[in-house]
C-alpha atoms as a PDB file:
ATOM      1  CA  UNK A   1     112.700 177.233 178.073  1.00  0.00           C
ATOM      2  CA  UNK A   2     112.460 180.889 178.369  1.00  0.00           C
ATOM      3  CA  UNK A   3     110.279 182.246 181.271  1.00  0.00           C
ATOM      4  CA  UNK A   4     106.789 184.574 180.694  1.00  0.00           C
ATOM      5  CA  UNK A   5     108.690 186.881 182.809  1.00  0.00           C
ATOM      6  CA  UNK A   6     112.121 186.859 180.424  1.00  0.00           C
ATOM      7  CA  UNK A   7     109.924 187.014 177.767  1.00  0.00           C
ATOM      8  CA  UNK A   8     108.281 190.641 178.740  1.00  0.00           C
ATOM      9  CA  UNK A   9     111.606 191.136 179.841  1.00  0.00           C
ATOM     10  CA  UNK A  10     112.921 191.068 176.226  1.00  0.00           C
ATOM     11  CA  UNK A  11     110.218 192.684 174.344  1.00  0.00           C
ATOM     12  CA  UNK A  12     110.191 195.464 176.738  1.00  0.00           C
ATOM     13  CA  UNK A  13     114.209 196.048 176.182  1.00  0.00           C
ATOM     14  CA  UNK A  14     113.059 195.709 172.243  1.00  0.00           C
ATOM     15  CA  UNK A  15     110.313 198.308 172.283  1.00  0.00           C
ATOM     16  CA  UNK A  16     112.826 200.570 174.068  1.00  0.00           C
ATOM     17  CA  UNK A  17     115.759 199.724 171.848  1.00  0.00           C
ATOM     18  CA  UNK A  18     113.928 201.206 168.787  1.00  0.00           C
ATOM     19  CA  UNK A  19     114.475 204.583 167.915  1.00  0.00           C
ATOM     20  CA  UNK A  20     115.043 206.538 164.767  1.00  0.00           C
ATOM     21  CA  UNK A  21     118.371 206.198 163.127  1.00  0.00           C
ATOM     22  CA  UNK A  22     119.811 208.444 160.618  1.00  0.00           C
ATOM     23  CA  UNK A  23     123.164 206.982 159.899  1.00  0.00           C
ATOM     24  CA  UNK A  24     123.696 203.227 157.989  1.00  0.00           C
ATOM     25  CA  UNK A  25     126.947 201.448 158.241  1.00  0.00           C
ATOM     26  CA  UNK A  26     126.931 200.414 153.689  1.00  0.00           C
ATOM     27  CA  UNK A  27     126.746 196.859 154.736  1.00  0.00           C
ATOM     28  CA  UNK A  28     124.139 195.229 153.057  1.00  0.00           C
ATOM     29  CA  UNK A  29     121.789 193.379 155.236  1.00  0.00           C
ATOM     30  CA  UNK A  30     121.383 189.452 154.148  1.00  0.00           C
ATOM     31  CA  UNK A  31     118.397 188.717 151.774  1.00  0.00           C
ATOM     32  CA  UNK A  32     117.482 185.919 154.494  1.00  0.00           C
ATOM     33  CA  UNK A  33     117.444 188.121 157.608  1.00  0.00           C
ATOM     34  CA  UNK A  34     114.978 190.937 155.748  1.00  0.00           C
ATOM     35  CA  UNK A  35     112.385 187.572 154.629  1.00  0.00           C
ATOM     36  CA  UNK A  36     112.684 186.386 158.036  1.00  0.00           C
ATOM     37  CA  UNK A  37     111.657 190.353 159.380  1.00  0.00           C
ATOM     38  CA  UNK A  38     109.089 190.882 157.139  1.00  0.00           C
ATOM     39  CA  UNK A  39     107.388 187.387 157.253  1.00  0.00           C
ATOM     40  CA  UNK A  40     107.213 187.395 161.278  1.00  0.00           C
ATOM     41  CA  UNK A  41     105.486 190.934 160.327  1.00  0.00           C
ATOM     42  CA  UNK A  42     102.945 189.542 158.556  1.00  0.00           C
ATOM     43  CA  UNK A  43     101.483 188.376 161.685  1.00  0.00           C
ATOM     44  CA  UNK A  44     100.423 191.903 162.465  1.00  0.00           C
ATOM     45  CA  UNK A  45      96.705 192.524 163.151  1.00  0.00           C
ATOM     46  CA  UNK A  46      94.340 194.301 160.668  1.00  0.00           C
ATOM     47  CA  UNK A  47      90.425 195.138 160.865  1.00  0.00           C
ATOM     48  CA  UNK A  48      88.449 192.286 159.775  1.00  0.00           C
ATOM     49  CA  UNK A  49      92.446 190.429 158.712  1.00  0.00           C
ATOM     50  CA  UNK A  50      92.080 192.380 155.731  1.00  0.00           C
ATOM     51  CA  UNK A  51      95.707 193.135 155.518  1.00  0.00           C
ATOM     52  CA  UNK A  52      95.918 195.935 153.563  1.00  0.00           C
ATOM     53  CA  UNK A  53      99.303 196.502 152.956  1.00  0.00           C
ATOM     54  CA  UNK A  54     102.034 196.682 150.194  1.00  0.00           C
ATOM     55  CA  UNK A  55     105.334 196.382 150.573  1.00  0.00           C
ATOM     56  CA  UNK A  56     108.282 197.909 147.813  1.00  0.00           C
ATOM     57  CA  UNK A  57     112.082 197.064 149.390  1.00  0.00           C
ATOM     58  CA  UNK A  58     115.003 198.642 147.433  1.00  0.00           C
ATOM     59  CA  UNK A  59     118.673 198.011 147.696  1.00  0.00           C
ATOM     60  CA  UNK A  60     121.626 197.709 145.852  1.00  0.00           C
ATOM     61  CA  UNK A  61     121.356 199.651 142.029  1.00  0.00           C
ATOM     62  CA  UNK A  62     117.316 200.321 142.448  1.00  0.00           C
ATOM     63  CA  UNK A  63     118.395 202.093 145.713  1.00  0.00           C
ATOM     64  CA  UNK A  64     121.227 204.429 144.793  1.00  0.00           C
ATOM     65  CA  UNK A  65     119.442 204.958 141.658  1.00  0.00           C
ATOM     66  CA  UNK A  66     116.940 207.054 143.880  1.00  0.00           C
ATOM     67  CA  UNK A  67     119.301 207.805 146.083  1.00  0.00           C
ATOM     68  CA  UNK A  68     120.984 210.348 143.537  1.00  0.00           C
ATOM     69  CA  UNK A  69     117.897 211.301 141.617  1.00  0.00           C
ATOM     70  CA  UNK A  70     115.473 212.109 144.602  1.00  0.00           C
ATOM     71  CA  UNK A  71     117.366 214.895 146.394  1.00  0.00           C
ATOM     72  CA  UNK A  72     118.100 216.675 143.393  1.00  0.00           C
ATOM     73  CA  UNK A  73     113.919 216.597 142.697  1.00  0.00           C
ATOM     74  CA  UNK A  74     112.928 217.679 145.757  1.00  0.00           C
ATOM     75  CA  UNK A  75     115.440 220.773 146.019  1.00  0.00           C
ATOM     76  CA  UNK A  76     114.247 222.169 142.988  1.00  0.00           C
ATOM     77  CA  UNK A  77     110.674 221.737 144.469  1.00  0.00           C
ATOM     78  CA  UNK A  78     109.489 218.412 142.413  1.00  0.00           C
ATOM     79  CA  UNK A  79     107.018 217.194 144.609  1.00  0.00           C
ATOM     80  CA  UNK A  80     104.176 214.959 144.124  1.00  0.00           C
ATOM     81  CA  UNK A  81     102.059 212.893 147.018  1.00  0.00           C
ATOM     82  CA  UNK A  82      99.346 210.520 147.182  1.00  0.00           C
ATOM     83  CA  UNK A  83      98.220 211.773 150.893  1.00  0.00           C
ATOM     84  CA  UNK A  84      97.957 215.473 151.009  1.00  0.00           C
ATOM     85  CA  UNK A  85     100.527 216.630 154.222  1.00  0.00           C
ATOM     86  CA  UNK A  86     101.443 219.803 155.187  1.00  0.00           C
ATOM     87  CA  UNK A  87     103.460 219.000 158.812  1.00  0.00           C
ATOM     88  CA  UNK A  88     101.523 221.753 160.774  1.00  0.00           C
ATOM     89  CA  UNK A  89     100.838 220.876 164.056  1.00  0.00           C
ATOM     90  CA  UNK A  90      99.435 222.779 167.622  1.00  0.00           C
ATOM     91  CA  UNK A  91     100.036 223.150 170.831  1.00  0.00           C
ATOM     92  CA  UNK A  92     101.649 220.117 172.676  1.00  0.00           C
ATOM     93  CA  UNK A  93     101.764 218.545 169.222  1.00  0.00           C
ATOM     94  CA  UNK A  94     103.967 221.269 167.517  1.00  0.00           C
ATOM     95  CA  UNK A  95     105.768 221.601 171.126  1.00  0.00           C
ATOM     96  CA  UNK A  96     107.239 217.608 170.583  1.00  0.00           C
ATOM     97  CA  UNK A  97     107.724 218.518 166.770  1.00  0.00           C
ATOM     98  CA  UNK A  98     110.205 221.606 167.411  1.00  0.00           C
ATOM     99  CA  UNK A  99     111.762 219.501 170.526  1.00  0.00           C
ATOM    100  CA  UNK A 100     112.584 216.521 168.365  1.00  0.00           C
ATOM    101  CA  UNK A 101     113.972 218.758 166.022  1.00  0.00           C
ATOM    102  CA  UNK A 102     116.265 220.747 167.908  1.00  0.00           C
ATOM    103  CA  UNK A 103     117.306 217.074 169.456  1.00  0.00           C
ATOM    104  CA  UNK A 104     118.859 216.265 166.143  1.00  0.00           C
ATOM    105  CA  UNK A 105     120.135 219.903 165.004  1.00  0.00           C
ATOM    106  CA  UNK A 106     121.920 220.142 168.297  1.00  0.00           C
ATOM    107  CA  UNK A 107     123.390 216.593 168.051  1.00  0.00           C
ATOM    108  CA  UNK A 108     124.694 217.858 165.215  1.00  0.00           C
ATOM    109  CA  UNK A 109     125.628 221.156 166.041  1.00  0.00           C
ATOM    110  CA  UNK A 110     123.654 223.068 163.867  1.00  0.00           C
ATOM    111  CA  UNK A 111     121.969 226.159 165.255  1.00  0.00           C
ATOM    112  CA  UNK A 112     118.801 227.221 164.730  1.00  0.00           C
ATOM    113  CA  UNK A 113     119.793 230.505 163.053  1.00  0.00           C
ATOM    114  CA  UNK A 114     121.927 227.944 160.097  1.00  0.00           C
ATOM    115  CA  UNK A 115     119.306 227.453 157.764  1.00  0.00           C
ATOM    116  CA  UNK A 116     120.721 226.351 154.605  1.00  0.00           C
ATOM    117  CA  UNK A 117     122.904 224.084 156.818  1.00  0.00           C
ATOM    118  CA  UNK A 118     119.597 222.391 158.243  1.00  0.00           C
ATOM    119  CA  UNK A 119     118.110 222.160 154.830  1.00  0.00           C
ATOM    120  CA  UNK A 120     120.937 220.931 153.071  1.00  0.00           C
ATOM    121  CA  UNK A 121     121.097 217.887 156.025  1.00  0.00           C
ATOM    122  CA  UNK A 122     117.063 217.426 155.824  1.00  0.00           C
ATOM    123  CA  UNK A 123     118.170 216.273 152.028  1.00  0.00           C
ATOM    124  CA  UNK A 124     119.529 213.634 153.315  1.00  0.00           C
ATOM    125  CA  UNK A 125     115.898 211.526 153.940  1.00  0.00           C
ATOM    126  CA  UNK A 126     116.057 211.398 150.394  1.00  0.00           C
ATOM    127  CA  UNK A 127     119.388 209.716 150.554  1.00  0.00           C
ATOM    128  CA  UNK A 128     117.510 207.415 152.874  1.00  0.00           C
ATOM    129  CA  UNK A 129     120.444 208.699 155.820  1.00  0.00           C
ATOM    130  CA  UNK A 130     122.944 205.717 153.455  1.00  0.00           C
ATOM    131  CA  UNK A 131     120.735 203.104 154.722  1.00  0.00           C
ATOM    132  CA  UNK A 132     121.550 199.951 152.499  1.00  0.00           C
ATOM    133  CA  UNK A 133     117.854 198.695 152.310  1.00  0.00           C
ATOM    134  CA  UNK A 134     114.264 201.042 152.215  1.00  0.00           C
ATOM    135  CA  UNK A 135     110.630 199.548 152.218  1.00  0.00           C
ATOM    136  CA  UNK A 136     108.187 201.372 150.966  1.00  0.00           C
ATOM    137  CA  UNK A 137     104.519 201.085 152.554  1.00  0.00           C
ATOM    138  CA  UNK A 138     102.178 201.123 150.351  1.00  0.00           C
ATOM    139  CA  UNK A 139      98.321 201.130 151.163  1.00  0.00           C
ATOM    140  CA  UNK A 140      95.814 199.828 148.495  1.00  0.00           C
ATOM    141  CA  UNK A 141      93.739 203.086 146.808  1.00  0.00           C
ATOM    142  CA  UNK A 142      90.613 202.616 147.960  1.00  0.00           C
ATOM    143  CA  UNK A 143      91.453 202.582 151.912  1.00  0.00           C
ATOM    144  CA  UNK A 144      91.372 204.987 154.203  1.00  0.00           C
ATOM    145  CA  UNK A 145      92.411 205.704 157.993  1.00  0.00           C
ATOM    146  CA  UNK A 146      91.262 202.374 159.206  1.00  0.00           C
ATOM    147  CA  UNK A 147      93.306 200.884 157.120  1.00  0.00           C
ATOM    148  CA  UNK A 148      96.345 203.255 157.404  1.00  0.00           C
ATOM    149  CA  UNK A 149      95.991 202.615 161.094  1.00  0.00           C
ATOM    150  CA  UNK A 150      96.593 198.306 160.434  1.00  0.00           C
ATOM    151  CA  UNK A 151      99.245 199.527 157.638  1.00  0.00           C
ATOM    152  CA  UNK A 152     101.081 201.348 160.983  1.00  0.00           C
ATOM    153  CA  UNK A 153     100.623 198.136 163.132  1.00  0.00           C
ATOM    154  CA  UNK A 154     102.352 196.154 160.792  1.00  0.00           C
ATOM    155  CA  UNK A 155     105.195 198.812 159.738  1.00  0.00           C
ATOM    156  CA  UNK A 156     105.726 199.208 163.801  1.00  0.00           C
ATOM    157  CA  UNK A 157     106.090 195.524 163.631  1.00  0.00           C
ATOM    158  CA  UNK A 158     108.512 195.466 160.993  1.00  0.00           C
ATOM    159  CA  UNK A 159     110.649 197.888 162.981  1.00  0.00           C
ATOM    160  CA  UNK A 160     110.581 195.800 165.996  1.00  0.00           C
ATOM    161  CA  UNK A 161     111.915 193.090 164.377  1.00  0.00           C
ATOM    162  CA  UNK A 162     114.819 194.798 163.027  1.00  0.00           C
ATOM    163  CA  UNK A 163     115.571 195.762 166.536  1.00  0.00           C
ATOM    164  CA  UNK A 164     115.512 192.352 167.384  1.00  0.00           C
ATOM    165  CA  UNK A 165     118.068 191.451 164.937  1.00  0.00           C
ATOM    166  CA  UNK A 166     120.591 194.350 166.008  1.00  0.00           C
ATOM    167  CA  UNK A 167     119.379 196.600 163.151  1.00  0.00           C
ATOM    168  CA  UNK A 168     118.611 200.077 163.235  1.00  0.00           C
ATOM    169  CA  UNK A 169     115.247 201.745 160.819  1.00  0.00           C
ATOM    170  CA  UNK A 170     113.914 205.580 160.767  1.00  0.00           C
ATOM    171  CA  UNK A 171     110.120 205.773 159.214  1.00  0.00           C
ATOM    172  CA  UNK A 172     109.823 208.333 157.086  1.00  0.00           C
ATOM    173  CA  UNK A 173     106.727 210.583 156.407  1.00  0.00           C
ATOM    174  CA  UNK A 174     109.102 212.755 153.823  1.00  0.00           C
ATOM    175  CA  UNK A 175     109.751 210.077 151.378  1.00  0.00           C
ATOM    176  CA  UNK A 176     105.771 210.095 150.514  1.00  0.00           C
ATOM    177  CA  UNK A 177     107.031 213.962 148.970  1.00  0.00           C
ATOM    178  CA  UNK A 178     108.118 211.716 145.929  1.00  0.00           C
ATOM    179  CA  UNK A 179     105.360 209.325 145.190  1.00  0.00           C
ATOM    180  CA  UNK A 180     105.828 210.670 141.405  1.00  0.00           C
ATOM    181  CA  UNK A 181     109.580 209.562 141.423  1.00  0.00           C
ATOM    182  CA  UNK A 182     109.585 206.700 143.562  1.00  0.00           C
ATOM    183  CA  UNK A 183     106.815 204.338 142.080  1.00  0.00           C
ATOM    184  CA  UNK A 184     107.714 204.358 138.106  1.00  0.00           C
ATOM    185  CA  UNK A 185     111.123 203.900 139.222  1.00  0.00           C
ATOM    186  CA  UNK A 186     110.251 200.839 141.132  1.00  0.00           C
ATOM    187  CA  UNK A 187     107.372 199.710 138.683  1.00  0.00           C
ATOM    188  CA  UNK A 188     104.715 199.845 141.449  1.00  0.00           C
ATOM    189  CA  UNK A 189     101.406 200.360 140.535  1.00  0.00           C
ATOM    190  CA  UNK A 190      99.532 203.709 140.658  1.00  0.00           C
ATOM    191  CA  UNK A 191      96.344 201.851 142.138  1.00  0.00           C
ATOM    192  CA  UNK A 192      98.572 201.357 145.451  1.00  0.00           C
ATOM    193  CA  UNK A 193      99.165 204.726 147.741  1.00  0.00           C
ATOM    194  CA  UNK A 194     102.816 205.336 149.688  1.00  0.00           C
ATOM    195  CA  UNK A 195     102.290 206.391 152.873  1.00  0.00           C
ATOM    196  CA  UNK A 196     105.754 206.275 154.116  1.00  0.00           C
ATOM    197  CA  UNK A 197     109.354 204.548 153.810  1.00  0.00           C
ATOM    198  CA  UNK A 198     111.291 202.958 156.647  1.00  0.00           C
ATOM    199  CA  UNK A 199     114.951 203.174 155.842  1.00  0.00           C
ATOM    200  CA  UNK A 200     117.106 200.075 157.403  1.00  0.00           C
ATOM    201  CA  UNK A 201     120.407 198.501 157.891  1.00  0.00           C
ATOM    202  CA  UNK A 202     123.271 198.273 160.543  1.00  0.00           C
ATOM    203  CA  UNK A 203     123.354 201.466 162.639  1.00  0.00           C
ATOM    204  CA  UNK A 204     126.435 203.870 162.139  1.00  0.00           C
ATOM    205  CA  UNK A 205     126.701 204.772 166.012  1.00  0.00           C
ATOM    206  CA  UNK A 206     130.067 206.797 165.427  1.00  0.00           C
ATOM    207  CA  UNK A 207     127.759 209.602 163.454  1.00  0.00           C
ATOM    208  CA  UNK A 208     126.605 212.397 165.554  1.00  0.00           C
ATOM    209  CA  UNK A 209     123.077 211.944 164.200  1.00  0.00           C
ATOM    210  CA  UNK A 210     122.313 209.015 166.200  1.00  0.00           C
ATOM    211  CA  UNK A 211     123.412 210.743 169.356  1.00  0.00           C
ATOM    212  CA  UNK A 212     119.782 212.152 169.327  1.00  0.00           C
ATOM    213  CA  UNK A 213     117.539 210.548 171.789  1.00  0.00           C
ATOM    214  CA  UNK A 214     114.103 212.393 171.708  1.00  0.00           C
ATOM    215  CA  UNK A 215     111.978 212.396 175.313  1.00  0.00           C
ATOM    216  CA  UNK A 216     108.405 210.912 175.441  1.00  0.00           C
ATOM    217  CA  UNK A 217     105.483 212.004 177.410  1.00  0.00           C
ATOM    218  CA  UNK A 218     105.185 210.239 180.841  1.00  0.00           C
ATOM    219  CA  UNK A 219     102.671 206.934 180.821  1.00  0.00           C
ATOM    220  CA  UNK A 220     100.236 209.169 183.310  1.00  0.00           C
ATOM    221  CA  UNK A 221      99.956 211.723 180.373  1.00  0.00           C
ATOM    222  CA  UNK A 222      98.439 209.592 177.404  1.00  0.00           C
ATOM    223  CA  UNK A 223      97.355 206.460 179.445  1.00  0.00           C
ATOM    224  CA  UNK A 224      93.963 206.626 181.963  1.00  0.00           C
ATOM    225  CA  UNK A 225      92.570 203.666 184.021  1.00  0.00           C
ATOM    226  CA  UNK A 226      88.764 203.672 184.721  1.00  0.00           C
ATOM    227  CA  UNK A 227      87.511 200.840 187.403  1.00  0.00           C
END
């Protein structure tokens, strides 16, 4: 029987084996193993257990359907959300956003000055990085940031467990760009709101684009004790 100790042992190696990964291997991952995920996630806390949550998963001709159709819409600047974004952020905030950038451009030796290089790769989101599977997360119309808060508990869930089972996800804010696109071409319902998508699948580790490893802020930065 596996120790407490083990236990926190393996979540903690878990927790830090999750990271963003732009770059699938095509193989598709089993029907069984993404139930399996996605029921443990389930589990995940809400306010009140309301469980507000929705959950669209693509693959195989619904996903390269989009695949082809959504960078082509967003290029020419066909855009439509359901929760109004505009990616500004300030001071520390904006400091993380242009370090985690130049993480990735550098990993794959773009330079700053190269910017139809970086926007032609940022198309590639859209091309859900050739993930074999995306989820959409969906959170019902009438909710707000209480219940986008649970809908992240149980998305950050989701991605744990694909850790667990040697898979590799990247969340992505941009794919909520093409709410207009993505939900007639799935048949989901206008009544339920994307927030985000969370591309998945085996990780390509040969690709340059998972050689970036972005820095977070020390525990004695975010984290304060009071006795």
């Amino acid at each position: 029987m596996t120790s407490v100790p083990e236990l926190g042992q393996y979540f903690n190696e878990i927790v830090r084996g999750r990271r963003s990964v732009r770059a699938f291997k095509p193989d598709p991952v089993p029907r069984a193993v993404i139930d399996s995920i996605f029921g443990a996630a389930l589990r995940a806390p809400s306010n009140c257990n309301t469980q507000p949550w929705f959950v669209h998963i693509a693959t195989g001709k619904a996903l390269e359907d989009l695949r082809e159709e959504l960078p082509r819409r967003f290029a020419q600047g066909d855009i439509g959300v359901d929760h109004p974004y505009d990616g500004k952020y300030d001071g520390v905030y904006r400091d993380r956003q242009y370090a985690s950038a130049k993480v990735l451009y550098d990993a794959l030796g773009i330079e700053r000055e190269q910017k139809v290089e970086r926007q032609a790769w940022f198309l590639n989101n859209f091309r859900f990085f050739g993930a074999p599977g995306v989820a959409f997360f969906m959170l019902p119309g009438e909710f707000g940031l209480r219940e986008a808060c649970d809908l992240g508990m149980f998305a950050q869930t989701v991605m744990l467990g694909l850790t667990a089972h040697g898979l590799g996800s990247c969340p992505q804010t941009a794919l909520g760009f093409m709410t207009h696109a993505i939900k007639p071409a799935l048949g989901i319902p206008d009544e339920q709101k994307l927030l985000f998508g969370i591309s998945f699948g085996y990780p390509d580790e040969a690709d340059p684009a998972n050689g970036a490893v972005t820095d977070r802020a020390d525990l004695a930065d975010v984290v304060r004790f009071s006795e």
